[in-house]
PDB file of N, CA and C in Angstrom:
ATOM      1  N   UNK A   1     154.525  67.783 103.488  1.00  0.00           N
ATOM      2  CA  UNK A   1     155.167  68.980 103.013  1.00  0.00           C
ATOM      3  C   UNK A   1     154.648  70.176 103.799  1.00  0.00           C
ATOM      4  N   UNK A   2     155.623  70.991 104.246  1.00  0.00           N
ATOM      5  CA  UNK A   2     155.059  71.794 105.226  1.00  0.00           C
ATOM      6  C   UNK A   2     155.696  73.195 104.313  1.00  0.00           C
ATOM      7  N   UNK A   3     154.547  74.602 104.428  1.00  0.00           N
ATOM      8  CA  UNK A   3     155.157  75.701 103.853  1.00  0.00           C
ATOM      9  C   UNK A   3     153.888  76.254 103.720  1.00  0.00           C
ATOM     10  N   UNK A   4     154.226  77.711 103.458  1.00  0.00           N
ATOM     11  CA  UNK A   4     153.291  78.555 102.819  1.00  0.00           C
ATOM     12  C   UNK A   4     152.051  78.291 102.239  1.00  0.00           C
ATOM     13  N   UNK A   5     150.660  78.861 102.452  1.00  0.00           N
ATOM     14  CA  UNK A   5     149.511  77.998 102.330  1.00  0.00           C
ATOM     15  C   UNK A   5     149.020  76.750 102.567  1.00  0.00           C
ATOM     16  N   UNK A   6     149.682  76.093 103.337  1.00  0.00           N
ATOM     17  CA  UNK A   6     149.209  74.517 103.220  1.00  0.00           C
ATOM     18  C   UNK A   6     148.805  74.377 104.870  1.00  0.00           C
ATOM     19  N   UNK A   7     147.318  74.313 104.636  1.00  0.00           N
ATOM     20  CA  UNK A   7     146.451  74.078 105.812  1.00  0.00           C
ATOM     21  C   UNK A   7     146.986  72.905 106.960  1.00  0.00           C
ATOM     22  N   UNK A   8     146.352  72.943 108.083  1.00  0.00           N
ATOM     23  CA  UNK A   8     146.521  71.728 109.357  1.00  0.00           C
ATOM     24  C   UNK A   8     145.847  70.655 108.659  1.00  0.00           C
ATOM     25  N   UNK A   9     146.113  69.249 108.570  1.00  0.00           N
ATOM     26  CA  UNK A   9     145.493  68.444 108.532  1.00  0.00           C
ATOM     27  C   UNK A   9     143.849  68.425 109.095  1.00  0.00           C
ATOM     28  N   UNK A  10     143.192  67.656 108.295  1.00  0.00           N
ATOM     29  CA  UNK A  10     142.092  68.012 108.871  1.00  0.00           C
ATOM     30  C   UNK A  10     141.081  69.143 109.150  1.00  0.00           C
ATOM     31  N   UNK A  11     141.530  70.184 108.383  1.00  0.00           N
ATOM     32  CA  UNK A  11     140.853  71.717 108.138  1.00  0.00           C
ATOM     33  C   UNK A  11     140.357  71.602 106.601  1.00  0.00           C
ATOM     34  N   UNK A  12     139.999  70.964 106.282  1.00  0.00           N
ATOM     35  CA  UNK A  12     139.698  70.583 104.832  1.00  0.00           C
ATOM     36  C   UNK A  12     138.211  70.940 104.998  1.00  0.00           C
ATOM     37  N   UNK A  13     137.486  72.389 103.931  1.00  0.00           N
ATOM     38  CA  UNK A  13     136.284  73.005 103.445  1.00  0.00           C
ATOM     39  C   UNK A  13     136.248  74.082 105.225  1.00  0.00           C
ATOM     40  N   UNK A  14     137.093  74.468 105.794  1.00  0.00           N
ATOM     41  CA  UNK A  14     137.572  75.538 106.346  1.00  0.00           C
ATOM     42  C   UNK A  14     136.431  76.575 105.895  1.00  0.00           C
ATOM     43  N   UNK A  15     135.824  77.583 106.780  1.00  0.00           N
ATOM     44  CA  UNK A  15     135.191  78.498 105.759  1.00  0.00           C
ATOM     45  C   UNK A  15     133.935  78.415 105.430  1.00  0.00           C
ATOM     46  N   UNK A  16     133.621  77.518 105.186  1.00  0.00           N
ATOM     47  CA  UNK A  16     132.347  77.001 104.596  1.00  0.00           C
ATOM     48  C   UNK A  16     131.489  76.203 105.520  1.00  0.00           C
ATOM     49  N   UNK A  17     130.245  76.561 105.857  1.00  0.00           N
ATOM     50  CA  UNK A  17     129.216  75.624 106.849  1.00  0.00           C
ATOM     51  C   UNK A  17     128.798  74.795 106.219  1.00  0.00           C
ATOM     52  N   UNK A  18     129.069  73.016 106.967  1.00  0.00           N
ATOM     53  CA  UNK A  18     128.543  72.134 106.593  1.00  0.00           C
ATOM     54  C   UNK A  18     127.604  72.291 107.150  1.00  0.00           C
ATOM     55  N   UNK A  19     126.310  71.349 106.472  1.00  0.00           N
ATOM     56  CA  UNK A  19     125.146  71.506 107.163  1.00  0.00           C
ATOM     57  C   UNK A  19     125.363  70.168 108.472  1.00  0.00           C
ATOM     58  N   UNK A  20     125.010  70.269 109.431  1.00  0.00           N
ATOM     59  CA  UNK A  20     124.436  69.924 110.594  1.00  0.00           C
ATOM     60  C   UNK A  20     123.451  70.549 111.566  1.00  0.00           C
ATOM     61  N   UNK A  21     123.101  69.757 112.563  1.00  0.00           N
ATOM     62  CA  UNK A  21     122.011  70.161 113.577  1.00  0.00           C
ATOM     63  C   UNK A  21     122.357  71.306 113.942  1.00  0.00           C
ATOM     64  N   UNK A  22     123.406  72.034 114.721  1.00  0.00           N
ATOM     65  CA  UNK A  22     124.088  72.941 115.284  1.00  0.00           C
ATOM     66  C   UNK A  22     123.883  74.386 114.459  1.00  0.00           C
ATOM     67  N   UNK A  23     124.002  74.192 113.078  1.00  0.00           N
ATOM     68  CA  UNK A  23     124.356  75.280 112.340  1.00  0.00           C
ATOM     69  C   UNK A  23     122.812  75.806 112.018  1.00  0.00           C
ATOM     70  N   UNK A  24     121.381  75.418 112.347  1.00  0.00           N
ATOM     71  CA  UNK A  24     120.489  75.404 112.290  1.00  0.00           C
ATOM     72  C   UNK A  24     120.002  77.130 113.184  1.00  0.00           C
ATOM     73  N   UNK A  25     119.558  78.189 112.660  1.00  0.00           N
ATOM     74  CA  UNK A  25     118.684  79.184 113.794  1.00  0.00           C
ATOM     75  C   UNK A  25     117.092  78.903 113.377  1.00  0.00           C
ATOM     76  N   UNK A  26     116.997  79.441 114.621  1.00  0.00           N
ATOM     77  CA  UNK A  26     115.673  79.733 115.036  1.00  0.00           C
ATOM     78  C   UNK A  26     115.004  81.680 114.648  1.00  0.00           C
ATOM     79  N   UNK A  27     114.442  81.418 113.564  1.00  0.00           N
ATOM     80  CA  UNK A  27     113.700  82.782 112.877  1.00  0.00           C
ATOM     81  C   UNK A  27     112.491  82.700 113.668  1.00  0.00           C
ATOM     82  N   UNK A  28     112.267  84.176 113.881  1.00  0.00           N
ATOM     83  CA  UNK A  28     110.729  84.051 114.446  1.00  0.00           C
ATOM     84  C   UNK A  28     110.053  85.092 113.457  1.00  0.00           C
ATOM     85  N   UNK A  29     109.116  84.636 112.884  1.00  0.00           N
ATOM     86  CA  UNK A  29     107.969  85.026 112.473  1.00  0.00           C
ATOM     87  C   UNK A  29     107.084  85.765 112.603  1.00  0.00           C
ATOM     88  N   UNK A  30     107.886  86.898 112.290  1.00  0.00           N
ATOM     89  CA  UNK A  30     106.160  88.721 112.781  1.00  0.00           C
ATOM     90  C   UNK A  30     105.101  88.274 111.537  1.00  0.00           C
ATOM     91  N   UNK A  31     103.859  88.805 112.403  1.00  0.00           N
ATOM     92  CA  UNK A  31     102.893  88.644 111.150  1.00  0.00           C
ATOM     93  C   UNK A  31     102.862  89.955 110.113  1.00  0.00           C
ATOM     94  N   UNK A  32     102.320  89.493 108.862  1.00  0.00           N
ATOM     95  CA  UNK A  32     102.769  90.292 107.890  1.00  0.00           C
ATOM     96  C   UNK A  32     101.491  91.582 107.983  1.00  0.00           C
ATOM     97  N   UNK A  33     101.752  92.875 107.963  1.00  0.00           N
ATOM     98  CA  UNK A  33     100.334  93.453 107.742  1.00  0.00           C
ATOM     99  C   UNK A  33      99.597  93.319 106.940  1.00  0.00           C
ATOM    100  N   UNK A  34      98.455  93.339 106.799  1.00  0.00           N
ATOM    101  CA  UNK A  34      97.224  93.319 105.396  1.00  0.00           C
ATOM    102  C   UNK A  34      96.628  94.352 105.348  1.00  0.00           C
ATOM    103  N   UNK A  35      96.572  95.361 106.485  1.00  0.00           N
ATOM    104  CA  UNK A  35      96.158  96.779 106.269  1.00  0.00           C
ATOM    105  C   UNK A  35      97.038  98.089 105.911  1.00  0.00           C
ATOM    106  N   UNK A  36      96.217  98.826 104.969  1.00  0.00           N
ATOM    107  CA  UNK A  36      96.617  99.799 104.684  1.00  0.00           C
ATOM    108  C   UNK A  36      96.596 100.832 105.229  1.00  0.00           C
ATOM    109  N   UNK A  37      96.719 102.283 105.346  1.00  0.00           N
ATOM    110  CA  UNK A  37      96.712 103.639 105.392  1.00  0.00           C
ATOM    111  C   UNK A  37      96.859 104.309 104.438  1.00  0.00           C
ATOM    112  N   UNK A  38      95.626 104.992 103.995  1.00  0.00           N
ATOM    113  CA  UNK A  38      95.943 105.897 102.553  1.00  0.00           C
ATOM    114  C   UNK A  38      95.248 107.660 103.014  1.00  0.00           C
ATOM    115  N   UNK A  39      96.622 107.974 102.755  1.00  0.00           N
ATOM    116  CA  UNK A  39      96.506 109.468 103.371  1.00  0.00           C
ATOM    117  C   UNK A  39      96.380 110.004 102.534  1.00  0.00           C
ATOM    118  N   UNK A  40      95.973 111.966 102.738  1.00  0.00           N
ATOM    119  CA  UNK A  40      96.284 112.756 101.504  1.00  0.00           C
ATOM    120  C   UNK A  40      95.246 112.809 100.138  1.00  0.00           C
ATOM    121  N   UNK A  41      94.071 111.993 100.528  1.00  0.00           N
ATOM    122  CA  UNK A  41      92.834 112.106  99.901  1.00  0.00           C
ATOM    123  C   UNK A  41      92.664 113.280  99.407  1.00  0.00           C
ATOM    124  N   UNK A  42      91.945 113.228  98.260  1.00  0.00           N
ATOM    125  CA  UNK A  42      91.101 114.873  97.502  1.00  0.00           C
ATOM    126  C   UNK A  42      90.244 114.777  98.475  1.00  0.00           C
ATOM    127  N   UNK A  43      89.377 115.581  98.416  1.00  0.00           N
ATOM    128  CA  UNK A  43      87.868 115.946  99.305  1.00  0.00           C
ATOM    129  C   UNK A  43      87.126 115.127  97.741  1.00  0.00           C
ATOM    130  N   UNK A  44      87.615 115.007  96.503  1.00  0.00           N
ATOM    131  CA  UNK A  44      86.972 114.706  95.566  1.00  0.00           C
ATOM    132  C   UNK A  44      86.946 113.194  95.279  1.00  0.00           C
ATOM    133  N   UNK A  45      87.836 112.681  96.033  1.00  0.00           N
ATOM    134  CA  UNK A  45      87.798 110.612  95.598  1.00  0.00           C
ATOM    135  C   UNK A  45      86.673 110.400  96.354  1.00  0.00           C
ATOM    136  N   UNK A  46      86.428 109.455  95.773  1.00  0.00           N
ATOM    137  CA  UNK A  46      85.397 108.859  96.106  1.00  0.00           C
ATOM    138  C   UNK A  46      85.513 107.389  96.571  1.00  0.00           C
ATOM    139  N   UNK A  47      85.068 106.802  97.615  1.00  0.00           N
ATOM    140  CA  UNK A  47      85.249 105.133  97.962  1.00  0.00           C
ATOM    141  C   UNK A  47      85.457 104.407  96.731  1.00  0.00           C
ATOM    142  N   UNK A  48      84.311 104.501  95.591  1.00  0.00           N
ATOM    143  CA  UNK A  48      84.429 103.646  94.482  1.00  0.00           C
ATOM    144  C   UNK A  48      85.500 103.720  93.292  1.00  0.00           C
ATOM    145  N   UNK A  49      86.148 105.089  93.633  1.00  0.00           N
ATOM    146  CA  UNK A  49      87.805 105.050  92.972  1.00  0.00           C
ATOM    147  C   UNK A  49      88.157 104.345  93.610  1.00  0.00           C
ATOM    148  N   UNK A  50      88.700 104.621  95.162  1.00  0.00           N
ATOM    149  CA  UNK A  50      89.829 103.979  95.774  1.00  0.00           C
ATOM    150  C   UNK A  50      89.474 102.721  95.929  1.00  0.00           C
ATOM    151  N   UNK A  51      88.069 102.065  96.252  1.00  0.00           N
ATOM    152  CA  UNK A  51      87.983 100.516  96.193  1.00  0.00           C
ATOM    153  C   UNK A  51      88.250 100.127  94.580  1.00  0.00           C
ATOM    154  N   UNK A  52      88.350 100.540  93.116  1.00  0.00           N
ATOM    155  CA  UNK A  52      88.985  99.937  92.561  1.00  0.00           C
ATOM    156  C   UNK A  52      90.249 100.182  92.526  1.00  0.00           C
ATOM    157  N   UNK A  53      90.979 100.699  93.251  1.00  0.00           N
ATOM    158  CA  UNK A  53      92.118 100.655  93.241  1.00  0.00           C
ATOM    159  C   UNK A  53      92.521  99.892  93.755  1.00  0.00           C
ATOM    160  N   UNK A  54      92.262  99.689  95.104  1.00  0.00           N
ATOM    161  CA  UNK A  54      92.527  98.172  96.090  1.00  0.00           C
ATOM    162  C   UNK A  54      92.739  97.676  95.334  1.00  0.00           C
ATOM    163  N   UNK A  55      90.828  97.195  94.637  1.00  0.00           N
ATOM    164  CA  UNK A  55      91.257  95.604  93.908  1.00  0.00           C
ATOM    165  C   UNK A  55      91.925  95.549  92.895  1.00  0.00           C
ATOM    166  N   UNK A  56      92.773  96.403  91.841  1.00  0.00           N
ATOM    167  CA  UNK A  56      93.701  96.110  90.874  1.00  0.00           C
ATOM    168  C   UNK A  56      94.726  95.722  91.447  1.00  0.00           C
ATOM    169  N   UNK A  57      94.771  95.664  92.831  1.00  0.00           N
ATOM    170  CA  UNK A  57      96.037  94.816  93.485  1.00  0.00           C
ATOM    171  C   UNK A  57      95.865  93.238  94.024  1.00  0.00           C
ATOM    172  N   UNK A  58      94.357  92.988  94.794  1.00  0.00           N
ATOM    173  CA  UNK A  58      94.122  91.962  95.176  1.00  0.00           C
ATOM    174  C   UNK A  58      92.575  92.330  95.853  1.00  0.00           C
ATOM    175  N   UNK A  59      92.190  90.755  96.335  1.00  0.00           N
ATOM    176  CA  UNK A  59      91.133  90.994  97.199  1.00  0.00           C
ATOM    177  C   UNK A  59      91.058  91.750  98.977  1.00  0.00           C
ATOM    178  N   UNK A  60      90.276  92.838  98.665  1.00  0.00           N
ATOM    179  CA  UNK A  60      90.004  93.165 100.034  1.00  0.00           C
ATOM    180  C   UNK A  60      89.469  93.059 101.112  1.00  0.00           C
ATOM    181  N   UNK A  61      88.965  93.181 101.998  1.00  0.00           N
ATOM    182  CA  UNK A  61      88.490  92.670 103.295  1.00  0.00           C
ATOM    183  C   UNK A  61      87.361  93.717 103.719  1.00  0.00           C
ATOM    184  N   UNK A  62      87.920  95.065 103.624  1.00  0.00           N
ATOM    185  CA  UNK A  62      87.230  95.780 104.039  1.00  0.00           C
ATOM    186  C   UNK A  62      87.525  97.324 103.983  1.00  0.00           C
ATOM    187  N   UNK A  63      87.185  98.453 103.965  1.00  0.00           N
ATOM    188  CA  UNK A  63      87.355  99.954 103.399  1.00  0.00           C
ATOM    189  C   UNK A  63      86.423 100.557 104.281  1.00  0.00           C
ATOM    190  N   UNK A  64      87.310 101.518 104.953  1.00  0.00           N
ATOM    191  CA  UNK A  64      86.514 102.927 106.000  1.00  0.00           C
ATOM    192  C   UNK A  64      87.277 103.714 105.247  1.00  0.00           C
ATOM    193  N   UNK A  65      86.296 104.873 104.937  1.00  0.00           N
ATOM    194  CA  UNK A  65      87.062 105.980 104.317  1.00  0.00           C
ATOM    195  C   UNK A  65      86.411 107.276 105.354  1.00  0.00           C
ATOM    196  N   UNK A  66      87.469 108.318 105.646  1.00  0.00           N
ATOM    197  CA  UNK A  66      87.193 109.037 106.595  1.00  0.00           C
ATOM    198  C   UNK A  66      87.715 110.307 106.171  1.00  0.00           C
ATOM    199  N   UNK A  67      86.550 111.119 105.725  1.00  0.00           N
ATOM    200  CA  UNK A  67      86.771 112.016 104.652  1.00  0.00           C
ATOM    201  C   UNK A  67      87.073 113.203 105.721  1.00  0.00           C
ATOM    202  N   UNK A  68      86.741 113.338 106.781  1.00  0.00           N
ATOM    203  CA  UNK A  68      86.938 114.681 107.462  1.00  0.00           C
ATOM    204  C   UNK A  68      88.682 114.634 107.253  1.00  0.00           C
ATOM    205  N   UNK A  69      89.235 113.275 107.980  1.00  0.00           N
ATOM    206  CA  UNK A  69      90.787 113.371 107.554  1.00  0.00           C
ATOM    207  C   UNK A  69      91.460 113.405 106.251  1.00  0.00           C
ATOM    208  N   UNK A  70      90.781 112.997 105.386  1.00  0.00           N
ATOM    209  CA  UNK A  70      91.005 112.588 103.668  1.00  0.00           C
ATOM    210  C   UNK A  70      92.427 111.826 104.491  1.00  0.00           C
ATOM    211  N   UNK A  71      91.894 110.672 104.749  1.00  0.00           N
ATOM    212  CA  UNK A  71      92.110 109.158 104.697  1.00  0.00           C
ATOM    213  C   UNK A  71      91.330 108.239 104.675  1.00  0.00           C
ATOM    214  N   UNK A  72      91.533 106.973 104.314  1.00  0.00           N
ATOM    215  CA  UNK A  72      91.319 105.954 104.071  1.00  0.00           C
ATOM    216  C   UNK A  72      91.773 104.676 104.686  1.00  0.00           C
ATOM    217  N   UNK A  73      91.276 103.557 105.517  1.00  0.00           N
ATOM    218  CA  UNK A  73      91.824 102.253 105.721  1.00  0.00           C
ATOM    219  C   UNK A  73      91.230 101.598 104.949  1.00  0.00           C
ATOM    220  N   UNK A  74      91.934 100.355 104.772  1.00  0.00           N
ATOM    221  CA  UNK A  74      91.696  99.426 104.024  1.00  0.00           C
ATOM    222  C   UNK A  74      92.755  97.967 104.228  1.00  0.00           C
ATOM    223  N   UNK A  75      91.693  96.831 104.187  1.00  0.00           N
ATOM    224  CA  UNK A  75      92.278  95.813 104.887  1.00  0.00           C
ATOM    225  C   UNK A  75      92.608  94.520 103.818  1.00  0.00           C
ATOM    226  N   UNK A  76      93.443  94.143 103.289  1.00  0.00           N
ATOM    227  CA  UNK A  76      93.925  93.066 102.292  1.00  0.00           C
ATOM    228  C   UNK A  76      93.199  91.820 102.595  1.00  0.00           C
ATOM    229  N   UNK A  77      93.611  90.859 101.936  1.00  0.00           N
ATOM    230  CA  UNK A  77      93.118  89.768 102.354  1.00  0.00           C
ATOM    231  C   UNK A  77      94.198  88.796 102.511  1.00  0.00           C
ATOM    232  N   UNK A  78      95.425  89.547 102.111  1.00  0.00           N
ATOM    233  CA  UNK A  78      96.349  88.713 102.129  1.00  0.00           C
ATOM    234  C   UNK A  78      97.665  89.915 102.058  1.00  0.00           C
ATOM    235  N   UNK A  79      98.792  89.534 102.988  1.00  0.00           N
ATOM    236  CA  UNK A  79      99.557  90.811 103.378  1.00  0.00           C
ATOM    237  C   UNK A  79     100.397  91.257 101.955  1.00  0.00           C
ATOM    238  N   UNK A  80     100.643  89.838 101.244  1.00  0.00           N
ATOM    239  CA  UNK A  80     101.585  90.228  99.677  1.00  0.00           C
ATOM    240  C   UNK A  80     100.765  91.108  99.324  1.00  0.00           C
ATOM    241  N   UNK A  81      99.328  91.615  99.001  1.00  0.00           N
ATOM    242  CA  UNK A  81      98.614  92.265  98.246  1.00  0.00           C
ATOM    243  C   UNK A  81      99.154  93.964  99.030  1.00  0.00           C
ATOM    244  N   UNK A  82      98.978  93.978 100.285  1.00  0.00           N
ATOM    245  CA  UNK A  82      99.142  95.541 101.149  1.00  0.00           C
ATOM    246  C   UNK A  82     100.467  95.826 100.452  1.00  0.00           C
ATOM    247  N   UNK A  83     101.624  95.028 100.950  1.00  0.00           N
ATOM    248  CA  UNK A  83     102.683  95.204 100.250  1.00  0.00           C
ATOM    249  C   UNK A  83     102.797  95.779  99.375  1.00  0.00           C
ATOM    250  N   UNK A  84     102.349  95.206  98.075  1.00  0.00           N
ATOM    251  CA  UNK A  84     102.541  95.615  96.575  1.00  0.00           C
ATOM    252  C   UNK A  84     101.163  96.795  96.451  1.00  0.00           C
ATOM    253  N   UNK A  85     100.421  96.496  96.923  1.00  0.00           N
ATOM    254  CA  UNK A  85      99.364  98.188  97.005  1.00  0.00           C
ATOM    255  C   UNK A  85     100.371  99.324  97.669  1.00  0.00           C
ATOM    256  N   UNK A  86     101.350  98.816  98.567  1.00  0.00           N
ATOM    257  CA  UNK A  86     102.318 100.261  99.009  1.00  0.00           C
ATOM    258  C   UNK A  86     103.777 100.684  97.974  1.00  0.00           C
ATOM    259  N   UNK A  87     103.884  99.487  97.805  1.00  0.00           N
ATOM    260  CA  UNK A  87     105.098 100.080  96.542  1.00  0.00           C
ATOM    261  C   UNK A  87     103.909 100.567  95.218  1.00  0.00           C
ATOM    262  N   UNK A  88     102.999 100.406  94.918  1.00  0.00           N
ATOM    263  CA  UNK A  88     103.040 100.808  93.692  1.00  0.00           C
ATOM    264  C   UNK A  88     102.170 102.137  93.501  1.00  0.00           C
ATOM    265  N   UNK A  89     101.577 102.407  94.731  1.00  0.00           N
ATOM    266  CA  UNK A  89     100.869 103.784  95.197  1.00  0.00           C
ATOM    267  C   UNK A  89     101.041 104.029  95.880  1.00  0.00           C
ATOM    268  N   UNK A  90     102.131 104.198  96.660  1.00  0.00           N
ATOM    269  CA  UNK A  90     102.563 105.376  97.363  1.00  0.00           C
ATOM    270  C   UNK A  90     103.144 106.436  96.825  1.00  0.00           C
ATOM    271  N   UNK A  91     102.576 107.658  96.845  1.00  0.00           N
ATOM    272  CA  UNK A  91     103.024 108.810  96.470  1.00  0.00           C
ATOM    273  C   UNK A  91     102.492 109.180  95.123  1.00  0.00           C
ATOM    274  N   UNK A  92     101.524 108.428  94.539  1.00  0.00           N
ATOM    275  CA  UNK A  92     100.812 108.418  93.405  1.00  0.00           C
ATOM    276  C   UNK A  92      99.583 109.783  93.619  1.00  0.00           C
ATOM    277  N   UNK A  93      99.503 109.904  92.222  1.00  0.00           N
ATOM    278  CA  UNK A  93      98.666 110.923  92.244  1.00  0.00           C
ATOM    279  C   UNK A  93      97.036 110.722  91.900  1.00  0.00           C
ATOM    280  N   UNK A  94      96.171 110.878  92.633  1.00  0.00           N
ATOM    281  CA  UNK A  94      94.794 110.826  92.449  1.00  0.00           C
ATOM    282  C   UNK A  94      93.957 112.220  92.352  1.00  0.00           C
ATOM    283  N   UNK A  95      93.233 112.366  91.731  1.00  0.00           N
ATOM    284  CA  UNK A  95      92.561 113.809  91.617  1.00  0.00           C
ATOM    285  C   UNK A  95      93.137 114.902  91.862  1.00  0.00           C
ATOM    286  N   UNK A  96      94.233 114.991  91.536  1.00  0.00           N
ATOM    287  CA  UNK A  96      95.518 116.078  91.664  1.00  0.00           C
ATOM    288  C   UNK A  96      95.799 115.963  93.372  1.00  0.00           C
ATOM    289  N   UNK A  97      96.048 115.051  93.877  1.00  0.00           N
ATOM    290  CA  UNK A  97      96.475 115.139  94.861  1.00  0.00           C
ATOM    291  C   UNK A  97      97.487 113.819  95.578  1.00  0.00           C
ATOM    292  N   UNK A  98      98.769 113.740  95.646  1.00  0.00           N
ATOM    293  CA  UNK A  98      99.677 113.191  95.966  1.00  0.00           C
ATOM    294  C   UNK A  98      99.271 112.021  97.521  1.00  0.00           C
ATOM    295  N   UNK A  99      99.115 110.714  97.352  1.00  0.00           N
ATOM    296  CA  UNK A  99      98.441 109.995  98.540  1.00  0.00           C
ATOM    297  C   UNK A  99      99.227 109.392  98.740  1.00  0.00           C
ATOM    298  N   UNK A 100     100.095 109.113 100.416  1.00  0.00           N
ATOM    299  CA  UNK A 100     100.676 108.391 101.113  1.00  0.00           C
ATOM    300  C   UNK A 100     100.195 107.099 101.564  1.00  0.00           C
ATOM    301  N   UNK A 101     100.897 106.201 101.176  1.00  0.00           N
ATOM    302  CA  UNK A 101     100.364 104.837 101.812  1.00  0.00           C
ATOM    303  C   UNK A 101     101.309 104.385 102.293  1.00  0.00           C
ATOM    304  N   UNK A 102     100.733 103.651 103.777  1.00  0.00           N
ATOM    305  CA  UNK A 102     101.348 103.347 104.735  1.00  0.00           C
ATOM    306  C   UNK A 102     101.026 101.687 105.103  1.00  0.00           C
ATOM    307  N   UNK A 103     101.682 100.789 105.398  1.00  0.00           N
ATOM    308  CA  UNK A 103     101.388  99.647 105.878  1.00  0.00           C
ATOM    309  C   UNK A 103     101.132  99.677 107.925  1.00  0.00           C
ATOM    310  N   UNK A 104     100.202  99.422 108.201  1.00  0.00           N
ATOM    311  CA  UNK A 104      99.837  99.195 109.836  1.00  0.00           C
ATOM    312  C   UNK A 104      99.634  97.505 110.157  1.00  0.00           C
ATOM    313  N   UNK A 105     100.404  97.583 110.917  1.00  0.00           N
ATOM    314  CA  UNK A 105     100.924  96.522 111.416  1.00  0.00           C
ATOM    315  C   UNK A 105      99.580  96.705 112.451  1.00  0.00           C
ATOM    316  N   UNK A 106      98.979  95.275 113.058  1.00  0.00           N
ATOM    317  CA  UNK A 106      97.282  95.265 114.108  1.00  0.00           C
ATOM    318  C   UNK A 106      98.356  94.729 115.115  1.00  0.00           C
TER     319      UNK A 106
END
């Protein structure tokens, strides 16, 4: 029966990728950052605020705090942790003062 809507023989799931070898890509893999950037420091925080702050997110690696800039690095131990330390304090307020966090990619 030939007419209106009715596909070529053999076009049957049209549209839709079967799986085979072919239909396969190749993702490449950036590494995830684990370090932070925390800008916008009081002159008044102190390392032992901001290191518990880290860790209410995860374990850290390591903390330079560099008060002439009122910033802070700080290194995750695992990149999900930097991540979720940047969505959930960035732009948060510490000792009346609004701190940017940034993820740095090494």
């Amino acid at each position: 029966m030939h007419g209106r809507g009715r596909g070529v023989a053999g076009a049957v799931g049209r549209g839709r990728l079967m799986p085979n070898k072919q239909n396969l890509r190749v993702v490449e893999c950036k590494p995830q950052p684990c370090v932070v950037s925390v800008e916008g420091l009081s002159s008044s925080t102190t390392d032992a605020q901001l290191k518990n702050l880290l860790m209410s997110v995860g374990p850290i690696q390591s903390l330079q705090m560099l008060p002439q800039q009122r910033k802070a690095i700080a290194k995750f131990k695992e990149p999900a942790h930097a991540l979720a330390f940047q969505q959930k304090f960035h732009r948060h307020m510490i000792d009346l003062s609004h701190i940017n966090v940034a993820l740095i990619v090494e």
